[in-house]
Protein backbone atom coordinates (compact mmCIF):
# COMPACT_ATOMS: atom_id res chain seq x y z
CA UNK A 1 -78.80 5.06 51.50
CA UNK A 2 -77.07 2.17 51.17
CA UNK A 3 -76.64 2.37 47.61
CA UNK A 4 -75.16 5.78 47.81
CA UNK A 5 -72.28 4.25 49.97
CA UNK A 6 -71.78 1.70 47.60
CA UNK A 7 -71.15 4.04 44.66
CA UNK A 8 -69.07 6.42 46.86
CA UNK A 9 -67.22 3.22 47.76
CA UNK A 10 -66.57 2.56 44.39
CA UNK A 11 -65.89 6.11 43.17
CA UNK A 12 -63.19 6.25 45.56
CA UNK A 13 -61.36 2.92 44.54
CA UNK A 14 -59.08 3.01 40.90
CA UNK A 15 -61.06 0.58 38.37
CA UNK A 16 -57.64 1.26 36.34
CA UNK A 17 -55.54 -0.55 38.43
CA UNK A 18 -57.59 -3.98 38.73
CA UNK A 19 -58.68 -3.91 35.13
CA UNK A 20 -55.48 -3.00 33.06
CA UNK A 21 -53.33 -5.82 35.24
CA UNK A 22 -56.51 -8.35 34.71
CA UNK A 23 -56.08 -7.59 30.71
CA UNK A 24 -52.26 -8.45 31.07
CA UNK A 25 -52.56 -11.50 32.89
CA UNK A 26 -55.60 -12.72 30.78
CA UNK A 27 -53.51 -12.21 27.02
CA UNK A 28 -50.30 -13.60 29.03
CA UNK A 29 -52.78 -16.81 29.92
CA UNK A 30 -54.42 -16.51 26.34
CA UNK A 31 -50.67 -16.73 24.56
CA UNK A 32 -49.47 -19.59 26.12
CA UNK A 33 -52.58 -21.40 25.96
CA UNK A 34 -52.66 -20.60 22.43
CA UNK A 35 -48.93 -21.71 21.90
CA UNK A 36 -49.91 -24.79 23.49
CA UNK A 37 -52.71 -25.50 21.28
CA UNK A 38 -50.29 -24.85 18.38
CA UNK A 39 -47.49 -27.00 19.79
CA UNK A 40 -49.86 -30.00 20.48
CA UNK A 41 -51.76 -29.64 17.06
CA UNK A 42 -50.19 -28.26 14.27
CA UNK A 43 -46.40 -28.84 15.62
CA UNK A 44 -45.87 -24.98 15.64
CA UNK A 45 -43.55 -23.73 18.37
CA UNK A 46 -43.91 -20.07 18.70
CA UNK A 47 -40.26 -19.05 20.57
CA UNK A 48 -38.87 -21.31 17.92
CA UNK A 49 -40.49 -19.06 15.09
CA UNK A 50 -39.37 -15.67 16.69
CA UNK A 51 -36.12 -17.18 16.76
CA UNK A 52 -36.28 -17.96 13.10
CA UNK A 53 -37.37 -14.79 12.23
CA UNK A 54 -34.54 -13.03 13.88
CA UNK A 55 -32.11 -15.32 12.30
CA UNK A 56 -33.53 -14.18 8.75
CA UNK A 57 -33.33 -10.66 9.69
CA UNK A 58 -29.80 -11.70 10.75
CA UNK A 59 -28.85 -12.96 7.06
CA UNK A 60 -30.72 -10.05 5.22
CA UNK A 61 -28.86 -8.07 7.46
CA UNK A 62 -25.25 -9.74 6.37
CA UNK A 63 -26.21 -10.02 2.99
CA UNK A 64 -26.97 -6.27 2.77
CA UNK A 65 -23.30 -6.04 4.14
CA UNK A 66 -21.89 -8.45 1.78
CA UNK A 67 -23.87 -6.37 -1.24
CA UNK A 68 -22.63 -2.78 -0.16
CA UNK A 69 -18.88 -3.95 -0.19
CA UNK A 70 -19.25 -5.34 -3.61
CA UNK A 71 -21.27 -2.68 -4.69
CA UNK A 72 -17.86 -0.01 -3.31
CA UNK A 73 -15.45 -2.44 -5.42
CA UNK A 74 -17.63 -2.41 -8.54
CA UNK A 75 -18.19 1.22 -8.37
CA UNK A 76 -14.18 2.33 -7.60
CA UNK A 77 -13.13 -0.22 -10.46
CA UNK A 78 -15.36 1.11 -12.96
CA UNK A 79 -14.89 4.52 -12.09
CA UNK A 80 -11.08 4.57 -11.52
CA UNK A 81 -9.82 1.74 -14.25
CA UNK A 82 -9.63 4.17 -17.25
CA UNK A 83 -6.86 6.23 -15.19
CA UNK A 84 -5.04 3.08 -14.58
CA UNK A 85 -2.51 2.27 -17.87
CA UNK A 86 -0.08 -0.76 -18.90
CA UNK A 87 3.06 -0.26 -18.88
CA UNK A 88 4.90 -1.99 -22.13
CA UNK A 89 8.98 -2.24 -22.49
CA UNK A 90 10.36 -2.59 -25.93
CA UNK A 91 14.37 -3.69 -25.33
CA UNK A 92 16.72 -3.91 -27.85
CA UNK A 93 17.36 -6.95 -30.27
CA UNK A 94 20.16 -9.04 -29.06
CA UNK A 95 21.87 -11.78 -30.21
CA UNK A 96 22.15 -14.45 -27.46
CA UNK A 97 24.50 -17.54 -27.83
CA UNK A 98 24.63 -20.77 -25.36
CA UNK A 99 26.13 -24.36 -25.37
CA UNK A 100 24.33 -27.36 -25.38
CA UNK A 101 24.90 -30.11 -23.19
CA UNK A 102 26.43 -32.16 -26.36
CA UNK A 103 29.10 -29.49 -26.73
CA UNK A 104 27.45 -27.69 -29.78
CA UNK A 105 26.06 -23.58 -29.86
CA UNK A 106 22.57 -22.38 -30.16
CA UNK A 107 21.58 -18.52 -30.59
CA UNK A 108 18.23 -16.48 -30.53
CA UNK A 109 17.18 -13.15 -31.10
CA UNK A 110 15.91 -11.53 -27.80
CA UNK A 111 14.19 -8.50 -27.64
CA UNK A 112 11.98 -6.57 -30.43
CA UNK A 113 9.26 -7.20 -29.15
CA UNK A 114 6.93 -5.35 -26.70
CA UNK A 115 6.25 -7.01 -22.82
CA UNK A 116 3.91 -5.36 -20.46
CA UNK A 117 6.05 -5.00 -17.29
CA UNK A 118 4.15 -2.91 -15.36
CA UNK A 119 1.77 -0.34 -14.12
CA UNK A 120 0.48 3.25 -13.86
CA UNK A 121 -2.09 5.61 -13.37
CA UNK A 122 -2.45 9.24 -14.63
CA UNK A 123 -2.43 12.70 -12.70
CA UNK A 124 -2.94 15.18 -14.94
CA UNK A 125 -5.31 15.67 -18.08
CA UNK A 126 -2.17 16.50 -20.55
CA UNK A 127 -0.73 13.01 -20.26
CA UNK A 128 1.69 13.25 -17.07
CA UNK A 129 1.63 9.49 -15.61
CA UNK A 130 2.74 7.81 -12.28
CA UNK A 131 4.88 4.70 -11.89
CA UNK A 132 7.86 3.29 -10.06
CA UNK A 133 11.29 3.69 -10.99
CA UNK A 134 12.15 0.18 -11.28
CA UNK A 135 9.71 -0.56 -13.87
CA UNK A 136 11.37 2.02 -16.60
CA UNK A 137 14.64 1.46 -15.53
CA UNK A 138 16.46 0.19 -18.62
CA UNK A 139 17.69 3.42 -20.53
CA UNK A 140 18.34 2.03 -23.83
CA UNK A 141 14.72 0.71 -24.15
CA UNK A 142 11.57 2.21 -25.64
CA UNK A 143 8.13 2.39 -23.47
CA UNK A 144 4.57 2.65 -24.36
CA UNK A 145 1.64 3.62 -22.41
CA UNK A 146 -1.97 1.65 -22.90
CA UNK A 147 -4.86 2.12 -21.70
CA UNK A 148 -7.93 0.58 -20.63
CA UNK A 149 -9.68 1.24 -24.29
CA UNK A 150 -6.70 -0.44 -25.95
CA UNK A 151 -5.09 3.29 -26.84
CA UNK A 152 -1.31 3.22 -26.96
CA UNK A 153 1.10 5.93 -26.44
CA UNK A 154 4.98 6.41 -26.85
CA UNK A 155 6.62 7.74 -23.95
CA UNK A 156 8.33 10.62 -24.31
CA UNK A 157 9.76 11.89 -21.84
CA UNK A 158 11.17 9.96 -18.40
CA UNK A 159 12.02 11.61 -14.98
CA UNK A 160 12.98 9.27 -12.00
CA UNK A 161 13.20 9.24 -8.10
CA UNK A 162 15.26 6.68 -7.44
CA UNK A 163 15.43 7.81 -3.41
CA UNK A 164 11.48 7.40 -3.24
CA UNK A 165 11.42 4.43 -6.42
CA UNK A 166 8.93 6.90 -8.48
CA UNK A 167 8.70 8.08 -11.81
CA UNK A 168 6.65 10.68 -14.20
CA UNK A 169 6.73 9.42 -17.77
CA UNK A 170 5.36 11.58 -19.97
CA UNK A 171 2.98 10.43 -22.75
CA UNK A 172 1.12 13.01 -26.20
CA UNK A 173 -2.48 13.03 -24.97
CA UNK A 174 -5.29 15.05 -24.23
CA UNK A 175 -8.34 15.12 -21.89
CA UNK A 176 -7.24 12.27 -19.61
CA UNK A 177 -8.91 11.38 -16.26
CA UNK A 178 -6.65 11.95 -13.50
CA UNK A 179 -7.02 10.20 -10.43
CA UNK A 180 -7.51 12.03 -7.08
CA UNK A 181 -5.24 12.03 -4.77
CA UNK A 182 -6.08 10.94 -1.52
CA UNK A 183 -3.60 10.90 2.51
CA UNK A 184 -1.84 8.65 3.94
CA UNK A 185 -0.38 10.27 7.30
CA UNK A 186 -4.01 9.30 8.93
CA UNK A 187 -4.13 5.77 7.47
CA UNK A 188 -5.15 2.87 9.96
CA UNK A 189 -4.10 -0.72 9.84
CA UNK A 190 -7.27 -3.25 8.93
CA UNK A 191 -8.86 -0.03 6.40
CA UNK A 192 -9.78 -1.61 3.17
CA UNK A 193 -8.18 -0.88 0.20
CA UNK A 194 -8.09 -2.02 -3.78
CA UNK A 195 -5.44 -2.62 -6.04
CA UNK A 196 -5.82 -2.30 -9.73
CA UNK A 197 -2.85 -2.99 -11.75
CA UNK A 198 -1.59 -5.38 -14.57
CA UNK A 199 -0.96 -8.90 -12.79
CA UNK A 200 2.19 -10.89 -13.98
CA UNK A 201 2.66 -8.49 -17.00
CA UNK A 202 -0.43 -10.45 -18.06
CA UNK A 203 -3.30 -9.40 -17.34
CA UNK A 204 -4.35 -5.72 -17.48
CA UNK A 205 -6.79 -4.07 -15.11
CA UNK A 206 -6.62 -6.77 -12.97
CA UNK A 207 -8.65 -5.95 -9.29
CA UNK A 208 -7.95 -7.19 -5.93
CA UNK A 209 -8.69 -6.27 -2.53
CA UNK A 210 -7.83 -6.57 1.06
CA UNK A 211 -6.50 -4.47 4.16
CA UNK A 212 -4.29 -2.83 5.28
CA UNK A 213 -2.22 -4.95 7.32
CA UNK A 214 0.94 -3.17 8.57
CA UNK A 215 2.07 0.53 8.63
CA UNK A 216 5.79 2.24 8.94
CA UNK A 217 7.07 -1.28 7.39
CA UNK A 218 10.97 -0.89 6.08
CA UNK A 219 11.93 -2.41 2.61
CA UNK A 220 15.74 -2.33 0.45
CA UNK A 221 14.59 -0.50 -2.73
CA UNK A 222 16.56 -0.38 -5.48
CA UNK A 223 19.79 -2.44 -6.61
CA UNK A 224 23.57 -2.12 -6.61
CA UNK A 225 23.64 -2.48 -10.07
CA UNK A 226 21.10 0.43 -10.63
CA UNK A 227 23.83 2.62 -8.53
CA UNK A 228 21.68 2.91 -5.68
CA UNK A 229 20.73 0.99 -2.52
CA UNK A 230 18.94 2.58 0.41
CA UNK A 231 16.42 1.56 3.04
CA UNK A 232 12.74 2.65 1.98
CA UNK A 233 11.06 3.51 4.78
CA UNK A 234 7.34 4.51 6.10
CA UNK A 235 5.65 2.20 3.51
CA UNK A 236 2.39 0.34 3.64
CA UNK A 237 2.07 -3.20 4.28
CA UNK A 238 -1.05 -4.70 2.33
CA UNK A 239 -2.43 -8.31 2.12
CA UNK A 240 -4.42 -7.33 -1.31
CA UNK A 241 -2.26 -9.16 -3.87
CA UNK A 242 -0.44 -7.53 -5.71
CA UNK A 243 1.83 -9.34 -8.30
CA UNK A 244 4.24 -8.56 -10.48
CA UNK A 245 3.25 -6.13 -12.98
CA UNK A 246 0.87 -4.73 -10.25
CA UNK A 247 4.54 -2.32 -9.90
CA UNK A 248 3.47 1.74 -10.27
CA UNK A 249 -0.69 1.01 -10.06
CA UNK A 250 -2.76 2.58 -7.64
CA UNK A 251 -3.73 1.18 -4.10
CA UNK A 252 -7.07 2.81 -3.86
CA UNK A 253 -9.32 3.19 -0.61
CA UNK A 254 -13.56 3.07 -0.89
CA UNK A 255 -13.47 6.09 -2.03
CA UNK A 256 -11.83 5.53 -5.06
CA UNK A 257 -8.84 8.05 -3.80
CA UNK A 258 -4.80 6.79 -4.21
CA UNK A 259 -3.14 6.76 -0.43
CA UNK A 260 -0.05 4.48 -1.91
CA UNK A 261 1.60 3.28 -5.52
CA UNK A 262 2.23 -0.41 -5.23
CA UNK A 263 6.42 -0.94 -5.14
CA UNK A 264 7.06 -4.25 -4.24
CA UNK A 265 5.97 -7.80 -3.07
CA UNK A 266 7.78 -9.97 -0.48
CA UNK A 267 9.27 -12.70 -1.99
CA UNK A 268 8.73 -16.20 -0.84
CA UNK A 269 5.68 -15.58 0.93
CA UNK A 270 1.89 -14.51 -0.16
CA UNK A 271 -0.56 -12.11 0.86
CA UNK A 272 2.18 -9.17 1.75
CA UNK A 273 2.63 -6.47 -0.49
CA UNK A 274 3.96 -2.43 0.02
CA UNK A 275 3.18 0.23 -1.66
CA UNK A 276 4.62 3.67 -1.02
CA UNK A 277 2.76 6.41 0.69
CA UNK A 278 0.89 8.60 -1.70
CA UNK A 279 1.98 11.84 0.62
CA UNK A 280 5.64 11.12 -0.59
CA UNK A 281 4.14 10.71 -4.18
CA UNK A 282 2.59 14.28 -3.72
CA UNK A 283 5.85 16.48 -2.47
CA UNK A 284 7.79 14.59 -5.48
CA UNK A 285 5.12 15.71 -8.06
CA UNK A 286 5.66 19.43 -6.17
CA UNK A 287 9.02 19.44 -6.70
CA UNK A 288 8.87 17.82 -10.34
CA UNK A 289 5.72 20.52 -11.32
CA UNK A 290 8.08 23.22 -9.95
CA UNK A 291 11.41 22.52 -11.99
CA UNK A 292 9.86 20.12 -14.94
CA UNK A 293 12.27 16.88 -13.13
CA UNK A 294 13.21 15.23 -9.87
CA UNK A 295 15.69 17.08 -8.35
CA UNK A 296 19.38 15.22 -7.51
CA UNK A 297 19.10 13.59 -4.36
CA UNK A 298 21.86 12.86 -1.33
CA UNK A 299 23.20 9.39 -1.63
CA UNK A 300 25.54 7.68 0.55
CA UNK A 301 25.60 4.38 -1.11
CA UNK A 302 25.16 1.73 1.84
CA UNK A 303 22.99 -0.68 2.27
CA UNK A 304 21.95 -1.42 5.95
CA UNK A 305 19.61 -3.08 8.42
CA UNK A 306 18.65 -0.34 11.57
CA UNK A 307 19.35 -2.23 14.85
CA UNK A 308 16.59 -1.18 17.26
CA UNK A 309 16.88 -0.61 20.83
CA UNK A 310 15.93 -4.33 21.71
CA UNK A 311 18.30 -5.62 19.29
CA UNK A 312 21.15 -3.40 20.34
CA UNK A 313 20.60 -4.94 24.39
CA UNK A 314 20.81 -8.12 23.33
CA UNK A 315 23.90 -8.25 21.25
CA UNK A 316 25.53 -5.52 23.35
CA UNK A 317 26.16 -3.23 20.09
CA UNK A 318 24.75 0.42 20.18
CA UNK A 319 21.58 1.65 17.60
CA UNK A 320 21.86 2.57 14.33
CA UNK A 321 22.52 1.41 10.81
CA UNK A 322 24.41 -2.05 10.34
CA UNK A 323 26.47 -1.98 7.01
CA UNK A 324 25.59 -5.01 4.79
CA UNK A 325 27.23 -3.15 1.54
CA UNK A 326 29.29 -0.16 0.54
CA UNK A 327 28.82 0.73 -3.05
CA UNK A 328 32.26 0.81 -4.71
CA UNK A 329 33.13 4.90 -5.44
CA UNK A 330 30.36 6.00 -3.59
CA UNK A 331 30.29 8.92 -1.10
CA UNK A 332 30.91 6.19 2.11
CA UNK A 333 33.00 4.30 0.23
CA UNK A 334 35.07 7.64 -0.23
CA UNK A 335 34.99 8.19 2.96
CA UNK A 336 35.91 5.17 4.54
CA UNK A 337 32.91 3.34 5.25
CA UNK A 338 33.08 -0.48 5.57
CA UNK A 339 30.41 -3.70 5.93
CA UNK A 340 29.71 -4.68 9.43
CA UNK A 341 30.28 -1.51 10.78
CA UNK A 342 27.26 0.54 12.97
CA UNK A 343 26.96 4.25 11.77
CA UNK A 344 25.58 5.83 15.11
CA UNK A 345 25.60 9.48 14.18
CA UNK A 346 24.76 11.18 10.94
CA UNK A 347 25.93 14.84 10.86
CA UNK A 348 25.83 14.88 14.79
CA UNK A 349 22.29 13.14 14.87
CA UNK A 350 21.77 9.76 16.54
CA UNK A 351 20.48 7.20 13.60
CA UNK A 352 17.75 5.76 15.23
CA UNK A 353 14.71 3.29 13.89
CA UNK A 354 12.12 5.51 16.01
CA UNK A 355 13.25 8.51 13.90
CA UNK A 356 13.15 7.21 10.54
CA UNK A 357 16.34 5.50 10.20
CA UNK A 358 19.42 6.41 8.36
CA UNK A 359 17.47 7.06 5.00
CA UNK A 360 15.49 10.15 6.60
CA UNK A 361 18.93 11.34 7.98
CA UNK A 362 20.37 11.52 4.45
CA UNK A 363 17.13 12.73 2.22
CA UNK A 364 17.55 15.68 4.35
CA UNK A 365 20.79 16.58 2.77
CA UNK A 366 21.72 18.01 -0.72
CA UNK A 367 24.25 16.91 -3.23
CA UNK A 368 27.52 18.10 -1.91
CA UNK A 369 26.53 18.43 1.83
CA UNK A 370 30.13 17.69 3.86
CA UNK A 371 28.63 15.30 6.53
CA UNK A 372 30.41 14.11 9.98
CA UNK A 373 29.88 10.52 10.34
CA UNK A 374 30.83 8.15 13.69
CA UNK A 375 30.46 4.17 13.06
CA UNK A 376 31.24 2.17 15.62
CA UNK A 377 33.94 -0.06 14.58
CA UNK A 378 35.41 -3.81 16.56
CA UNK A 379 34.04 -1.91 19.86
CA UNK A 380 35.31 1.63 19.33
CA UNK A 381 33.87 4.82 17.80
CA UNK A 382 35.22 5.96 14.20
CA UNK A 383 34.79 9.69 12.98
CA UNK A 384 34.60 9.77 9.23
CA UNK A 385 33.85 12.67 7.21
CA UNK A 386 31.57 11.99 3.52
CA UNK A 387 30.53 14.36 0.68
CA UNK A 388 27.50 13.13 -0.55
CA UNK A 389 27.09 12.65 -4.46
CA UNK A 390 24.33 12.32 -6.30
CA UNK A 391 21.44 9.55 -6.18
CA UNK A 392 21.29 7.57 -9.07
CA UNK A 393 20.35 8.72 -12.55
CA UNK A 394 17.69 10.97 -13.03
């Protein structure tokens, strides 16, 4: 009788709950005996090994970082660098003459001779190519195209943007690689991007890398002795060197796709480069597809610096573009235009920095467009009236 309560005593209590909590507290007692044993007799301290252990899985884990980004870099440059091509100027021989400092003459035959000067990279299989206006500038030269395999090419054929500082050159070929195309409107500033161009008109297929570190950045492009001088705005600031030479080569991003051609490095400083937008690339190469060259462009011939909002409080001027230059027979210098005055209105638009400046104002125009102009002239307001000419040679 007795033993039957016993058992029914039992049956009703939960052997679970004392044994499983028993177990815990018995390994719990057995571990940190055990790391004591270690600690005392071997010198082995067991949180110290966890943590050493999760510090190597910390390095494998950076390493396998480090390796993917180099292994995105090897595989864009080797899989993009045959589209990218050199650039090479042939000028005309010259004679050049100069005085000594005793009084006497010296002269030396310049020119003959081909220089890389630049960059490019193709965009269609029958030889069409992609650079920047500035770097086939000179008309009475001669260009060639090489590529990565050592090929060269005569250029045949030339067509330039001077508003956007693009050009097509043509080249004879067959069965070229072009590269893809890739957008720019969604770009974000820190994305990583590589630049592959020919560095100091040196070294060919040179690679670099970096960010992107500014977006919307406005640059002078062009040069009053080229005919033309506007504001280029809307580019892409990038800290990947670029150099010069690196002028028309791609700026790639990781997937090997072109969101900007490199234009231009700031000088005096390092690590800030710009490169234009590859959307404005594609509606150039529309228009050129469409009609076989760049159309004429509007030009006003001014150069300028926009005065923000900000900068128009403190100096108690209104917005809008501050005349540096007028070019001499050029549409504002026609019409009246002169340095250090504001234009404030643009065809009855306000020029304002938020809205793209006085450069978007004017690319919207054609050749001939009458515009109404108001500067704002030793504290009053100036109407002017401007027919705009053409943009530089084409």
């Amino acid at each position: 009788m007795k033993r039957f309560k016993l058992i029914s005593i039992l049956n009703k209590i939960n052997i679970k709950k004392i044994i499983i909590p028993f177990v815990i507290l018995l390994l719990i007692a057995l571990a940190i005996i055990g790391g004591a044993i270690l600690d005392r007799t071997l010198g082995i301290k067991l949180l110290d090994k966890i943590k050493y252990f999760q510090k190597k899985t910390s390095v494998i884990n950076l390493d396998k970082n480090i390796l993917n980004e180099e292994s995105i870099v090897i595989s864009v440059t080797e899989e993009m660098s045959p589209s990218v091509v050199t650039v090479s100027v042939v000028a005309p021989k010259k004679r050049v003459f100069s005085i000594d400092p005793f009084g006497g003459f010296s002269q030396s035959i310049q020119g003959g001779e081909p220089q890389d000067i630049g960059t490019g990279f193709t965009v269609s299989e029958d030889g069409l190519i992609v650079t920047n206006k500035h770097v086939v500038s000179q008309k009475e030269a001669t260009y060639k195209v090489i590529t990565k395999d050592n090929k060269e090419y005569d250029v045949v054929s030339i067509s330039r943007d001077p508003s956007n500082d693009i050009a097509v050159i043509k080249i004879d070929a067959t069965g070229l690689k072009p590269l893809e195309l890739g957008e720019s409107d969604n770009l974000k500033v820190g994305q990583f991007v590589i630049a592959i161009g020919t560095a100091l008109g040196e070294f060919r297929h040179t690679v670099t890398t970096g960010v992107i570190s500014g977006l919307g950045r406005g640059i002078t492009a062009g040069s009053i002795y080229e005919g033309y001088v506007e504001e280029l705005n809307n580019v892409i600031q990038t800290d990947a060197a670029i150099n010069y030479g690196n002028s028309g080569g791609p700026l790639l991003n990781s997937l090997g796709q072109v969101i900007g051609v490199n234009v231009a490095i700031a000088s005096g400083v390092q690590n800030i480069g710009f490169a234009i937008p590859i959307n404005t690339v594609k509606t150039a190469l529309v228009q050129y597809e469409k009609d076989g060259k760049f159309t004429a462009r509007a030009f006003l011939g001014v150069k300028y610096q926009m005065i923000g909002l900000q900068t128009a409080i403190m100096n108690k001027v209104p917005q809008g573009a501050y005349v540096t230059e007028v070019i001499k027979g050029s549409s504002a210098d026609n019409a009246g235009v002169k340095v250090n005055d504001i234009i404030t209105k643009f065809d009855g638009k306000d020029v304002s920095e938020k809205d793209g400046g006085l450069s978007k104002l004017v690319s919207e125009k054609k050749v001939g467009d009458k515009i109404d102009i108001e500067v704002w002239r030793d504290e009053e307001n100036i109407k002017l009236t401007a027919t705009l000419s053409e943009s530089g040679d084409q």
